[in-house]
N, C-alpha and C. Protein backbone atom coordinates (compact mmCIF):
# COMPACT_ATOMS: atom_id res chain seq x y z
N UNK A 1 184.83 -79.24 24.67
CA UNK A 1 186.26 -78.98 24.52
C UNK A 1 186.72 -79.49 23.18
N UNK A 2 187.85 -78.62 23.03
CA UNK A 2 188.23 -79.27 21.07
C UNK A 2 189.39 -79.97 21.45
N UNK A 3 189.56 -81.32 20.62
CA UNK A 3 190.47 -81.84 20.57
C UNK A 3 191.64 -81.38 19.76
N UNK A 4 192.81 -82.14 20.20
CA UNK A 4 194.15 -81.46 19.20
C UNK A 4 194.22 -80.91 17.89
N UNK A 5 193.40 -82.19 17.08
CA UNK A 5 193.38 -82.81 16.23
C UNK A 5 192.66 -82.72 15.55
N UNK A 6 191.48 -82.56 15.68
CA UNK A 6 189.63 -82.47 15.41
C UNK A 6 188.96 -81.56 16.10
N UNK A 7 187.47 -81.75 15.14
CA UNK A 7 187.11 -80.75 15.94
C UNK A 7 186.08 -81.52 16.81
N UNK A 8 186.10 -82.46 17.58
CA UNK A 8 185.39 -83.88 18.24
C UNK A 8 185.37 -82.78 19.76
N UNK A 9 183.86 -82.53 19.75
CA UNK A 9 183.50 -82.18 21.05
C UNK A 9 183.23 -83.09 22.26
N UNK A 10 182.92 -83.26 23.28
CA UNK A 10 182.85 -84.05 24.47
C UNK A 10 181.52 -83.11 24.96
N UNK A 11 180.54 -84.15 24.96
CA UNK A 11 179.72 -83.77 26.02
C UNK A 11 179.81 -84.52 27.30
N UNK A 12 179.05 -83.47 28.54
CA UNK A 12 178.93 -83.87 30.16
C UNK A 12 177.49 -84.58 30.25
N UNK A 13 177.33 -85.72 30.73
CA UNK A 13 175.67 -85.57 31.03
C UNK A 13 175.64 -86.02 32.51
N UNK A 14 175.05 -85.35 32.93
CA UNK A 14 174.73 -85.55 34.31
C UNK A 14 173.60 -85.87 34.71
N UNK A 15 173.55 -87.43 35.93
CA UNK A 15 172.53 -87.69 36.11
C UNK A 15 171.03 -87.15 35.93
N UNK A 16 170.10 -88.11 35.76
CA UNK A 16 168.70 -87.42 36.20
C UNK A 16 168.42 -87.12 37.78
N UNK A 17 167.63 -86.34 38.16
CA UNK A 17 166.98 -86.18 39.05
C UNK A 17 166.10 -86.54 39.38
N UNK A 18 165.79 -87.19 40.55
CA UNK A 18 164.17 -88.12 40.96
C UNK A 18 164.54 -87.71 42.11
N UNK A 19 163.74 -87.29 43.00
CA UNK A 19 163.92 -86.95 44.49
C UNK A 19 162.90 -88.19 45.16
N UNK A 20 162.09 -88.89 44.18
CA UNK A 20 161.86 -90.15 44.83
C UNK A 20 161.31 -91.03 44.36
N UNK A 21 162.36 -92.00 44.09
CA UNK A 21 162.69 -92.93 43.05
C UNK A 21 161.62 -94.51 43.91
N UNK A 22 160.76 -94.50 42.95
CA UNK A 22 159.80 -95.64 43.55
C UNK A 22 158.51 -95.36 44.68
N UNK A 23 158.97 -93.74 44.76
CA UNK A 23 157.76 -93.05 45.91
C UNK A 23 158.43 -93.17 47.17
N UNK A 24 159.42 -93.54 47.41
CA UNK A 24 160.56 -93.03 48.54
C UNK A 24 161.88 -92.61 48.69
N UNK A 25 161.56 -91.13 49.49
CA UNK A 25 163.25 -90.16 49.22
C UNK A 25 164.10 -91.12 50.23
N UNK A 26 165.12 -91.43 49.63
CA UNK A 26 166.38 -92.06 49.67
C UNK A 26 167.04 -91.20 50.25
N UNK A 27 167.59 -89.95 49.79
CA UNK A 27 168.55 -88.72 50.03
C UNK A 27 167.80 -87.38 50.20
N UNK A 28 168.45 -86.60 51.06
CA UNK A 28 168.23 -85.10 50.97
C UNK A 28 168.51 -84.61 49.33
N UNK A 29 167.77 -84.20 49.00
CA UNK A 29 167.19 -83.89 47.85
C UNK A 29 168.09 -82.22 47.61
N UNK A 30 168.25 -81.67 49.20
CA UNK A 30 169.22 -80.56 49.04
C UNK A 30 170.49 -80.89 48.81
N UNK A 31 171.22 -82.18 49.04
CA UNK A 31 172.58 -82.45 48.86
C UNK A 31 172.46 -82.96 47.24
N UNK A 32 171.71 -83.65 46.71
CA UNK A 32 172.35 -84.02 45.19
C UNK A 32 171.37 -82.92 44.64
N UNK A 33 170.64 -82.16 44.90
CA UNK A 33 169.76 -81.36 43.63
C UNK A 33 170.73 -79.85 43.49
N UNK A 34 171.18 -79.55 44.47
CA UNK A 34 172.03 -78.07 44.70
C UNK A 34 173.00 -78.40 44.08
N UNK A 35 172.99 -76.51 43.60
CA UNK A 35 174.47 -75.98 42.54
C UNK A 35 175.33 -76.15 43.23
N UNK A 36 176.87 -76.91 43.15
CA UNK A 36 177.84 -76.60 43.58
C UNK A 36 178.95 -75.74 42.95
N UNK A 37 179.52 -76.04 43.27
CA UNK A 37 180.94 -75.45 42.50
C UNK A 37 180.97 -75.34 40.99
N UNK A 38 181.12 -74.20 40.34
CA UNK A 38 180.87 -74.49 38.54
C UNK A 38 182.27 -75.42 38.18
N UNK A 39 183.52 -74.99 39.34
CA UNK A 39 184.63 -75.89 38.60
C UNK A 39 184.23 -76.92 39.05
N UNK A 40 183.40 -77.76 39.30
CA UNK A 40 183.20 -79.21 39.01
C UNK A 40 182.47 -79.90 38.34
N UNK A 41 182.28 -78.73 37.10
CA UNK A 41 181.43 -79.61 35.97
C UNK A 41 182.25 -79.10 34.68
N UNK A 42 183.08 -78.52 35.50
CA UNK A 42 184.43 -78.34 34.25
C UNK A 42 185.24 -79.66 34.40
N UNK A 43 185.68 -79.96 35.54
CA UNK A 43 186.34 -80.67 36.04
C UNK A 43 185.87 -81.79 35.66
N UNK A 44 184.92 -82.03 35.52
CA UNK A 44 184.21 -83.34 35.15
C UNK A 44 184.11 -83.48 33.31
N UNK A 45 183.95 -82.25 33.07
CA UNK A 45 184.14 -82.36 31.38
C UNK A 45 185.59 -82.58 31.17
N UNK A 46 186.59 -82.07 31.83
CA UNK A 46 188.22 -82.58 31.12
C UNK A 46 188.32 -83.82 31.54
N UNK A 47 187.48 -84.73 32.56
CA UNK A 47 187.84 -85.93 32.66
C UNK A 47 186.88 -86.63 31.38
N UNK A 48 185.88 -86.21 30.92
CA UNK A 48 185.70 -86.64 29.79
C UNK A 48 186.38 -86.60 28.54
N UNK A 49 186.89 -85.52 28.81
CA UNK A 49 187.35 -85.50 27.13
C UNK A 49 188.84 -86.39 27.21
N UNK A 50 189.35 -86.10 28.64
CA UNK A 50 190.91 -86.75 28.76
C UNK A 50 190.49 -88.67 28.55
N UNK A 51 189.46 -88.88 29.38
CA UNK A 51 188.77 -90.34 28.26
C UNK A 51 188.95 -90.70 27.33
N UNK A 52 187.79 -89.67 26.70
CA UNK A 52 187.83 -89.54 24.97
C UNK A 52 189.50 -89.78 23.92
N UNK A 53 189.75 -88.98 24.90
CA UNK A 53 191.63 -88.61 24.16
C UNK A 53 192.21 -90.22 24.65
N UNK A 54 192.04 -90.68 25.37
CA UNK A 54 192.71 -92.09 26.29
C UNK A 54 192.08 -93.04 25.04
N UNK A 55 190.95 -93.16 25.10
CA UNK A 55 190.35 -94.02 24.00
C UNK A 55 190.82 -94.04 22.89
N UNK A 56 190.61 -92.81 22.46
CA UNK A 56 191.06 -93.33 20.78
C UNK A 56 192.85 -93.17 20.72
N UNK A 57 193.43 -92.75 21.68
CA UNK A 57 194.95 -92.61 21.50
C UNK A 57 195.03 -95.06 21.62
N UNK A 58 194.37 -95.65 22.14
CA UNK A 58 194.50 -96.70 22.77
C UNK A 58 194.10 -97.45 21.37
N UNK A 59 192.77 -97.11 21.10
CA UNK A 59 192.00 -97.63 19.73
C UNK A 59 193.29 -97.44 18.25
N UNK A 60 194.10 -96.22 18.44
CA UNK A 60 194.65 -96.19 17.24
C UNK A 60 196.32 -96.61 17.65
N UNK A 61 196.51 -97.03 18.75
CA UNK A 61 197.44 -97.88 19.08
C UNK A 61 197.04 -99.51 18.56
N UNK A 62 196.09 -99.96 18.85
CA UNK A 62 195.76 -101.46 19.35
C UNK A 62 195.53 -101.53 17.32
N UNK A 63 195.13 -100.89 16.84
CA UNK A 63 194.42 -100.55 15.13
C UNK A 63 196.50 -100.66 14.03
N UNK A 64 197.16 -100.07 14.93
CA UNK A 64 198.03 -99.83 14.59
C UNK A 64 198.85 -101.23 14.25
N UNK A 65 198.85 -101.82 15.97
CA UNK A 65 199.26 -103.23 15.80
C UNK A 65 198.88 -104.34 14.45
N UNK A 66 197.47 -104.00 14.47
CA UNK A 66 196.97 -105.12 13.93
C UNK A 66 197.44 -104.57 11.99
N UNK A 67 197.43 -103.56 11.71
CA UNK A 67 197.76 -103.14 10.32
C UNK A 67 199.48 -103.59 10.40
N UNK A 68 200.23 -103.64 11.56
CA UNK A 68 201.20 -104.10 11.27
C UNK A 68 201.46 -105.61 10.93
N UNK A 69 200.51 -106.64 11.49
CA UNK A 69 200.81 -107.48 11.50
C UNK A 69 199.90 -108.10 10.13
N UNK A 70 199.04 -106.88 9.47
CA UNK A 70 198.57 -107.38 8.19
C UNK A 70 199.31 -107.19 7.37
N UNK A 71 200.71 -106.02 7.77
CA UNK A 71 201.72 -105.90 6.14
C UNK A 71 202.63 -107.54 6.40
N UNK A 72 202.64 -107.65 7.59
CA UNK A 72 203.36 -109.44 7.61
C UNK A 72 203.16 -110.51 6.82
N UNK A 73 201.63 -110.38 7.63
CA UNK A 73 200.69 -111.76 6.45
C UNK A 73 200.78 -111.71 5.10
N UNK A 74 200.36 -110.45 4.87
CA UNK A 74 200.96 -109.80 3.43
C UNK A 74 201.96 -110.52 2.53
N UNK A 75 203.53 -110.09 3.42
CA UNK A 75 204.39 -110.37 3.19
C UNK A 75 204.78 -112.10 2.90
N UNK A 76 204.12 -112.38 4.59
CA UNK A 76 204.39 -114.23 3.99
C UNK A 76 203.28 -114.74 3.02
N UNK A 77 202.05 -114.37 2.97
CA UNK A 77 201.43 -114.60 1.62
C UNK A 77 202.32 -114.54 0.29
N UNK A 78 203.08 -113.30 0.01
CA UNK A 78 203.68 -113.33 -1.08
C UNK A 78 204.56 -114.19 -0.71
N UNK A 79 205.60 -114.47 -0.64
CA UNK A 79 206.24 -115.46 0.22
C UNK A 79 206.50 -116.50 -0.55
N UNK A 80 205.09 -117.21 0.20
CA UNK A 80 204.57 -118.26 -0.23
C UNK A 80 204.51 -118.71 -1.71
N UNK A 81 203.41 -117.44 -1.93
CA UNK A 81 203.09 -117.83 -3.90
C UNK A 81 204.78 -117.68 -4.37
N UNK A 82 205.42 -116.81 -4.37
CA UNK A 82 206.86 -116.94 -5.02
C UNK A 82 207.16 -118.33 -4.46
N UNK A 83 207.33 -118.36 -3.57
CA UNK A 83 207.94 -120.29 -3.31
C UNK A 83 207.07 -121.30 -3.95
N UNK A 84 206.02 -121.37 -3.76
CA UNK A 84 204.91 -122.01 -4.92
C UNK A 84 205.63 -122.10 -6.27
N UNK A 85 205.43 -120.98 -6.91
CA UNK A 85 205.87 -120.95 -8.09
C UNK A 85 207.27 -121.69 -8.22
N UNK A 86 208.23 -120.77 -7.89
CA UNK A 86 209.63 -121.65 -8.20
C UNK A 86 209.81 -123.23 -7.60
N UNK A 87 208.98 -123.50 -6.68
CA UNK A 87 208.68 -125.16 -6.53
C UNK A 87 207.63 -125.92 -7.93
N UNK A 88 207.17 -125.05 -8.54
CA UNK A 88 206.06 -125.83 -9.68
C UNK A 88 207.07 -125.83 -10.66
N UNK A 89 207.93 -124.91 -11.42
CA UNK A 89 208.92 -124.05 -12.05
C UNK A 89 209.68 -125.56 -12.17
N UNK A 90 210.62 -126.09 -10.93
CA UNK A 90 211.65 -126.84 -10.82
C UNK A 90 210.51 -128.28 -10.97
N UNK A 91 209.32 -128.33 -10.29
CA UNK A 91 209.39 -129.78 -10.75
C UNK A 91 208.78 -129.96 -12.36
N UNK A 92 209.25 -129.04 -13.13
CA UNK A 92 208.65 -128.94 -14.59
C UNK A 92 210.09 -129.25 -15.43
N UNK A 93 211.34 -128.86 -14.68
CA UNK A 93 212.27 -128.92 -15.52
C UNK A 93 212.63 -130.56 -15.62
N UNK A 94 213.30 -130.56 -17.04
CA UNK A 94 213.69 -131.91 -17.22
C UNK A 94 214.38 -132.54 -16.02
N UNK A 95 214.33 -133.45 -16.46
CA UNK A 95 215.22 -134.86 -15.65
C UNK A 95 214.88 -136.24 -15.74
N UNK A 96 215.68 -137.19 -16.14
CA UNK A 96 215.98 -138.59 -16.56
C UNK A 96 216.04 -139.37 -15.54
N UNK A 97 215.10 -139.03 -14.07
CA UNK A 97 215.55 -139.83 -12.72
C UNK A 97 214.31 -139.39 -12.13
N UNK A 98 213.55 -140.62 -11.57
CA UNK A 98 212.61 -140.43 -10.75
C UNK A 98 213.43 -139.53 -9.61
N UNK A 99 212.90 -138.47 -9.20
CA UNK A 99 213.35 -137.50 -8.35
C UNK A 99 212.53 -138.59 -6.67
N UNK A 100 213.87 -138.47 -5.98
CA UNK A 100 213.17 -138.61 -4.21
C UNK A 100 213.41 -137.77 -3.43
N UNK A 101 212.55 -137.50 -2.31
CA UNK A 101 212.56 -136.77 -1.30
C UNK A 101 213.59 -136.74 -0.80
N UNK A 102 214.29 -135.79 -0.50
CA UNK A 102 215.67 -136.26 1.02
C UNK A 102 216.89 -135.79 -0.34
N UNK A 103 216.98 -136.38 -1.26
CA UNK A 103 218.49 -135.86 -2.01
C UNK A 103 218.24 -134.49 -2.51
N UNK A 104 220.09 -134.22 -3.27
CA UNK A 104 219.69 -132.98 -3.65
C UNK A 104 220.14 -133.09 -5.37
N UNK A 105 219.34 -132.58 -5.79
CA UNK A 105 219.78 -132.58 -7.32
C UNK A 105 220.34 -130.88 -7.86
N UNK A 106 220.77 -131.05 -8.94
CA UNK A 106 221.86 -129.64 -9.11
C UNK A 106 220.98 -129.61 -10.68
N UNK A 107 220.92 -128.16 -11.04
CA UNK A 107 220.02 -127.61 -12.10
C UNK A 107 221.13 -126.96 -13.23
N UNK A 108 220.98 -127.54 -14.24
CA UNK A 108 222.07 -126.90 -15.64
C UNK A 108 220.53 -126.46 -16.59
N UNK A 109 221.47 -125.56 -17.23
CA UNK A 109 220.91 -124.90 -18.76
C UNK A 109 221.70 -125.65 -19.41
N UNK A 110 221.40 -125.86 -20.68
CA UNK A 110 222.10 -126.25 -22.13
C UNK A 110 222.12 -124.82 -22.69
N UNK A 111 222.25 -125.18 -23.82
CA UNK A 111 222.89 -123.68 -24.90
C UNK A 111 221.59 -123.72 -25.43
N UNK A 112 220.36 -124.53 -25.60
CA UNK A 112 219.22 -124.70 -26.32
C UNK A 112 218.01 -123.72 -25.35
N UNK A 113 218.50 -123.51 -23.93
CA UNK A 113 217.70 -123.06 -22.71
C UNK A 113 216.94 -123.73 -22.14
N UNK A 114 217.27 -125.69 -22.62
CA UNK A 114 216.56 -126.21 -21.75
C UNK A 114 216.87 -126.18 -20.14
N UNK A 115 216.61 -126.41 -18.96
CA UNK A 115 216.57 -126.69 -17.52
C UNK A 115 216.28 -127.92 -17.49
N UNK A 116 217.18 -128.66 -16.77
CA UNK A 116 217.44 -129.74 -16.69
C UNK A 116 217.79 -130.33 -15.16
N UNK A 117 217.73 -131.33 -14.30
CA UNK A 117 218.06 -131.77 -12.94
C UNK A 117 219.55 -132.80 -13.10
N UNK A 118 220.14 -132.96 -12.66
CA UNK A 118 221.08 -134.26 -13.03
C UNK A 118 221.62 -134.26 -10.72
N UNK A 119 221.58 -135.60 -10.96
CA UNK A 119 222.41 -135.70 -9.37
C UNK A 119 223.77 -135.50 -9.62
N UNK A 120 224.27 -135.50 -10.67
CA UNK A 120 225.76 -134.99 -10.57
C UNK A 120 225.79 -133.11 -10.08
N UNK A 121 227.05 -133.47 -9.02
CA UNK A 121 227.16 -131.40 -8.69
C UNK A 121 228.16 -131.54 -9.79
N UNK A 122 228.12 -129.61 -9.61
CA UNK A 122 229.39 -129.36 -10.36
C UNK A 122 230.82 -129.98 -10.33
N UNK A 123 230.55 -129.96 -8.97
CA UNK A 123 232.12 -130.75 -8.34
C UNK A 123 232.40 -132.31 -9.28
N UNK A 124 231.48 -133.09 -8.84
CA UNK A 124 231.37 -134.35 -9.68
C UNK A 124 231.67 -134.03 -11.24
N UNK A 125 231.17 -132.81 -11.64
CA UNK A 125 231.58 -133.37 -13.62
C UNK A 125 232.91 -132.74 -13.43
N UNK A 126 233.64 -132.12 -12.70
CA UNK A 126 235.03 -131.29 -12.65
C UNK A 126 234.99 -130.43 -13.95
N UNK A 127 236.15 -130.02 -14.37
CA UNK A 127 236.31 -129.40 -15.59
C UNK A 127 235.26 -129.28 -16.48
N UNK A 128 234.97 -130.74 -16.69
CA UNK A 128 234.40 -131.33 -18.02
C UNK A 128 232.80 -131.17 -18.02
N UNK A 129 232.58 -130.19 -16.98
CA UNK A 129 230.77 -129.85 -16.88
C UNK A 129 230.40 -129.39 -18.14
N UNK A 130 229.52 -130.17 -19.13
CA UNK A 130 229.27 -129.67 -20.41
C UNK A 130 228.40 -128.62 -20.18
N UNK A 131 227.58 -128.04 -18.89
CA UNK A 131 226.33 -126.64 -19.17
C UNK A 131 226.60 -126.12 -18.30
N UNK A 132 225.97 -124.65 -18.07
CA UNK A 132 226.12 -123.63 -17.01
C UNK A 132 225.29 -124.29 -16.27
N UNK A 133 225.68 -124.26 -14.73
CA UNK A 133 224.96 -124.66 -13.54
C UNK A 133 223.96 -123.29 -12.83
N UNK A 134 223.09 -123.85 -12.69
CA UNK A 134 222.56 -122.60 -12.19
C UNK A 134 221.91 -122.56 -10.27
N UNK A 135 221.83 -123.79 -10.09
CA UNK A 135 221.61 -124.01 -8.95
C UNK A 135 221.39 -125.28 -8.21
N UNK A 136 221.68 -125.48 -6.83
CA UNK A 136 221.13 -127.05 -6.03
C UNK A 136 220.12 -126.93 -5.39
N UNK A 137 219.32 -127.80 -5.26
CA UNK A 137 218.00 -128.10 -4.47
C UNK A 137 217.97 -129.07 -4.00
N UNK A 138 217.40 -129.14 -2.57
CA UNK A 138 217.10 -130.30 -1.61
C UNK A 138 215.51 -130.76 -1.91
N UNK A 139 215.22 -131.96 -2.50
CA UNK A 139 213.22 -131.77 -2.71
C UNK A 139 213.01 -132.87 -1.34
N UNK A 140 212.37 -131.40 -0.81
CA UNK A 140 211.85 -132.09 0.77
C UNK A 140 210.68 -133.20 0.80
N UNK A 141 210.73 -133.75 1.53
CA UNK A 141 209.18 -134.70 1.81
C UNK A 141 207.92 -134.31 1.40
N UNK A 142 207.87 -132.95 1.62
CA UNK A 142 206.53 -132.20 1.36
C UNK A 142 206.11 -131.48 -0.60
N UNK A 143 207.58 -132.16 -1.41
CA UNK A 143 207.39 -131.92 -2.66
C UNK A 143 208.16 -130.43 -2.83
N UNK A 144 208.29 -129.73 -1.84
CA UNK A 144 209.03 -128.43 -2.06
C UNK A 144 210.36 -128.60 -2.14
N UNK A 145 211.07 -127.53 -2.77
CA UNK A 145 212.43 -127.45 -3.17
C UNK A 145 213.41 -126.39 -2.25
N UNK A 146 213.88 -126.77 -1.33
CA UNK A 146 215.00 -125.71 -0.52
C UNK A 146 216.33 -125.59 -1.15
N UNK A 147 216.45 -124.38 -1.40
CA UNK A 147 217.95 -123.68 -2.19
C UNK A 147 219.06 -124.23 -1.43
N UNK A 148 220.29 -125.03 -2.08
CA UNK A 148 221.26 -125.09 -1.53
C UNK A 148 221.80 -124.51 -0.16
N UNK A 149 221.71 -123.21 -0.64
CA UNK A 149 222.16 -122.53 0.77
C UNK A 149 221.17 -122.32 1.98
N UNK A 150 220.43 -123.06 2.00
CA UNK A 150 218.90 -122.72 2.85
C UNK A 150 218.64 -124.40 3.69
N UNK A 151 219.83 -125.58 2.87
CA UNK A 151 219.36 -126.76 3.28
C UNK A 151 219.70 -127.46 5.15
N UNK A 152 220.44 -126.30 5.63
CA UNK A 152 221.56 -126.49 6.79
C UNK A 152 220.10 -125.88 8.20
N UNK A 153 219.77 -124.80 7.52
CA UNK A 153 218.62 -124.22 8.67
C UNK A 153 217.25 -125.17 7.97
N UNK A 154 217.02 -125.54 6.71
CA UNK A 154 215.55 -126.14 6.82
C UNK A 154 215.83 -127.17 7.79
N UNK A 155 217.24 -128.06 7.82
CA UNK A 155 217.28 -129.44 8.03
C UNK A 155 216.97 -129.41 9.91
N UNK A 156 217.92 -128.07 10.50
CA UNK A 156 217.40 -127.82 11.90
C UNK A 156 215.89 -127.54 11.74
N UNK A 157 215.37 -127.08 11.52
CA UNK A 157 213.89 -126.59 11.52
C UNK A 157 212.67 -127.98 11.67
N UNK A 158 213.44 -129.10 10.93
CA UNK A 158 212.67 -130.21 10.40
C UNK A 158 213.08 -130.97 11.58
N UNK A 159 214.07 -130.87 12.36
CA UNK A 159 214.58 -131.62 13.18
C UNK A 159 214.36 -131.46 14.61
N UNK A 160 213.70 -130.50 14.90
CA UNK A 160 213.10 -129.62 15.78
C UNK A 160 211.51 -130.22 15.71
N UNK A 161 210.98 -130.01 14.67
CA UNK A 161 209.64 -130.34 14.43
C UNK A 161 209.34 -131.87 14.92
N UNK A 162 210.15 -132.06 14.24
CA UNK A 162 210.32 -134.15 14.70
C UNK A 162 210.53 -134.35 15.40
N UNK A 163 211.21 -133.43 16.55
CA UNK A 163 211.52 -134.04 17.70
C UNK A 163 210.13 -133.87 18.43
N UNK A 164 209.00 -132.88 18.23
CA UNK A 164 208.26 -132.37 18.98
C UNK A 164 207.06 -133.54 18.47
N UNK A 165 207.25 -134.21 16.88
CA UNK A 165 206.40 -134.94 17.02
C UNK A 165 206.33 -136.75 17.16
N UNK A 166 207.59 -136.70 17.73
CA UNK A 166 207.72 -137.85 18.22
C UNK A 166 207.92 -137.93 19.74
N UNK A 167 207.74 -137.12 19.94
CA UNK A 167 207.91 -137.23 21.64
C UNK A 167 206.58 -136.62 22.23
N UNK A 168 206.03 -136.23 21.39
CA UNK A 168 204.34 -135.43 21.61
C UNK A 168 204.33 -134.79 22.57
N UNK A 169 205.10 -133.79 22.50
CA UNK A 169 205.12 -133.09 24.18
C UNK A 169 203.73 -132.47 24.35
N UNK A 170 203.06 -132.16 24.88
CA UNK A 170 201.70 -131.88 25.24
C UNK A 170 202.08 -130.42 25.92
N UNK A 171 201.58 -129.51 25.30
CA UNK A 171 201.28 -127.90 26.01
C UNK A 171 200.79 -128.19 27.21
N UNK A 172 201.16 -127.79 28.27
CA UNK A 172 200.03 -127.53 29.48
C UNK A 172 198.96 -126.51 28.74
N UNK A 173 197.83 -126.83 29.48
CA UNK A 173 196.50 -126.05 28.96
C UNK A 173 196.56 -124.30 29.98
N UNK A 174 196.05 -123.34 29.42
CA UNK A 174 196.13 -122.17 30.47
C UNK A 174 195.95 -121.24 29.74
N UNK A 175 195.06 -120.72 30.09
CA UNK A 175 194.57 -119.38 29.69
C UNK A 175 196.07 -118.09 29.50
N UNK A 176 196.73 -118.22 29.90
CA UNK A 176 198.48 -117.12 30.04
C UNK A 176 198.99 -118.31 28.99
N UNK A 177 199.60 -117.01 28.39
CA UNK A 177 200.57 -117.38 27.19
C UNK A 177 201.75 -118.24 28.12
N UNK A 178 202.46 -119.21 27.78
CA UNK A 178 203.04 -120.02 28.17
C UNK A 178 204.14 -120.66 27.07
N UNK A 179 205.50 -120.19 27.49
CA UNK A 179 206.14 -121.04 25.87
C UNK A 179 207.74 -121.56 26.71
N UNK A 180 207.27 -122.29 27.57
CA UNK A 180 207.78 -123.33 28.52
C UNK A 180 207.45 -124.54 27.40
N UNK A 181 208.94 -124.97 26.73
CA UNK A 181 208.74 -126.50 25.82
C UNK A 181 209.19 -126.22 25.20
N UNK A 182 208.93 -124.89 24.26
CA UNK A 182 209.10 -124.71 23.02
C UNK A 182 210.03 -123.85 22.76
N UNK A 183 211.20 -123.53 23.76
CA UNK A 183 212.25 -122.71 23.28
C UNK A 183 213.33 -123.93 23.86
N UNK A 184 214.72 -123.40 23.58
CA UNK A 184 215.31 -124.55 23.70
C UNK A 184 216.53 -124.64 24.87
């Protein structure tokens, strides 16, 4: 039979015949050796091919998933290296202050194009901000830099984490997905 799609034939194979398997007949040899019905070796080929069709409709489902979840990785791979970078980027720009974890420092240009850190915000120099500001950063524990507007969800995220690792909640073990703990 031809598929939709292709030209992917289906063959039938039907048992061998032994009328006596080990040197003793088991069965009437007239009930499984005789022609029956021709529609039941038709019948038996559309259940093959409807297989065939089940299979790979399943194979290019399950194939499907997984290419989706490689444009993801993909995605947070790049991700990543861009956050990489603009975290190497910022801890290159000037600044006159041992930088610590936990504060946030605010990023100016001069007119020269240096990049520069100062803990003063804009707010703090008022008026009298001598450079264009270009942005705030939180430099987390881990040496990375979270954007001003990003510091409100990292800080839940981190706070969540800590809670899980100070209280060590322990997964029950189990073969079934299980996410009893970990929602809130």
């Amino acid at each position: 039979m031809e598929g939709s799609d292709s030209q992917h034939v289906s063959t039938v194979s039907r048992v061998e015949s032994n009328s006596r398997p080990s040197g003793v007949q088991l069965v009437s040899t007239y009930q499984t050796n005789r022609i029956g019905d021709p529609a039941d070796l038709v019948d038996l080929a559309q259940q093959v091919q409807k297989a065939d069709d089940f299979i790979r409709a399943n194979a290019c489902n399950r194939l499907t998933v997984i290419a989706e979840q490689i444009r993801i990785l993909q995605e947070q791979a790049r991700k990543v290296l861009e956050e990489a970078k603009r975290d190497a980027d910022l801890h290159h720009a000037a600044c006159n202050v041992v930088k610590k974890p936990g504060n946030i420092y605010y990023l100016y240009k001069r007119e020269s194009g240096q990049r520069y850190f100062s803990i003063l915000s804009p707010k703090d120099w008022g008026p009298s901000c001598p450079h264009e500001f270009l942005a705030a950063y939180k430099l987390q524990h881990d040496m990375s830099w979270t954007p001003f507007e990003n510091i409100e969800k990292r800080d839940a995220e981190m706070n969540i984490i800590d809670k899980l690792l100070n209280e060590q909640i322990a997964l029950p073990s189990s073969s079934e997905p299980n996410f009893r703990g970990l929602t809130n």
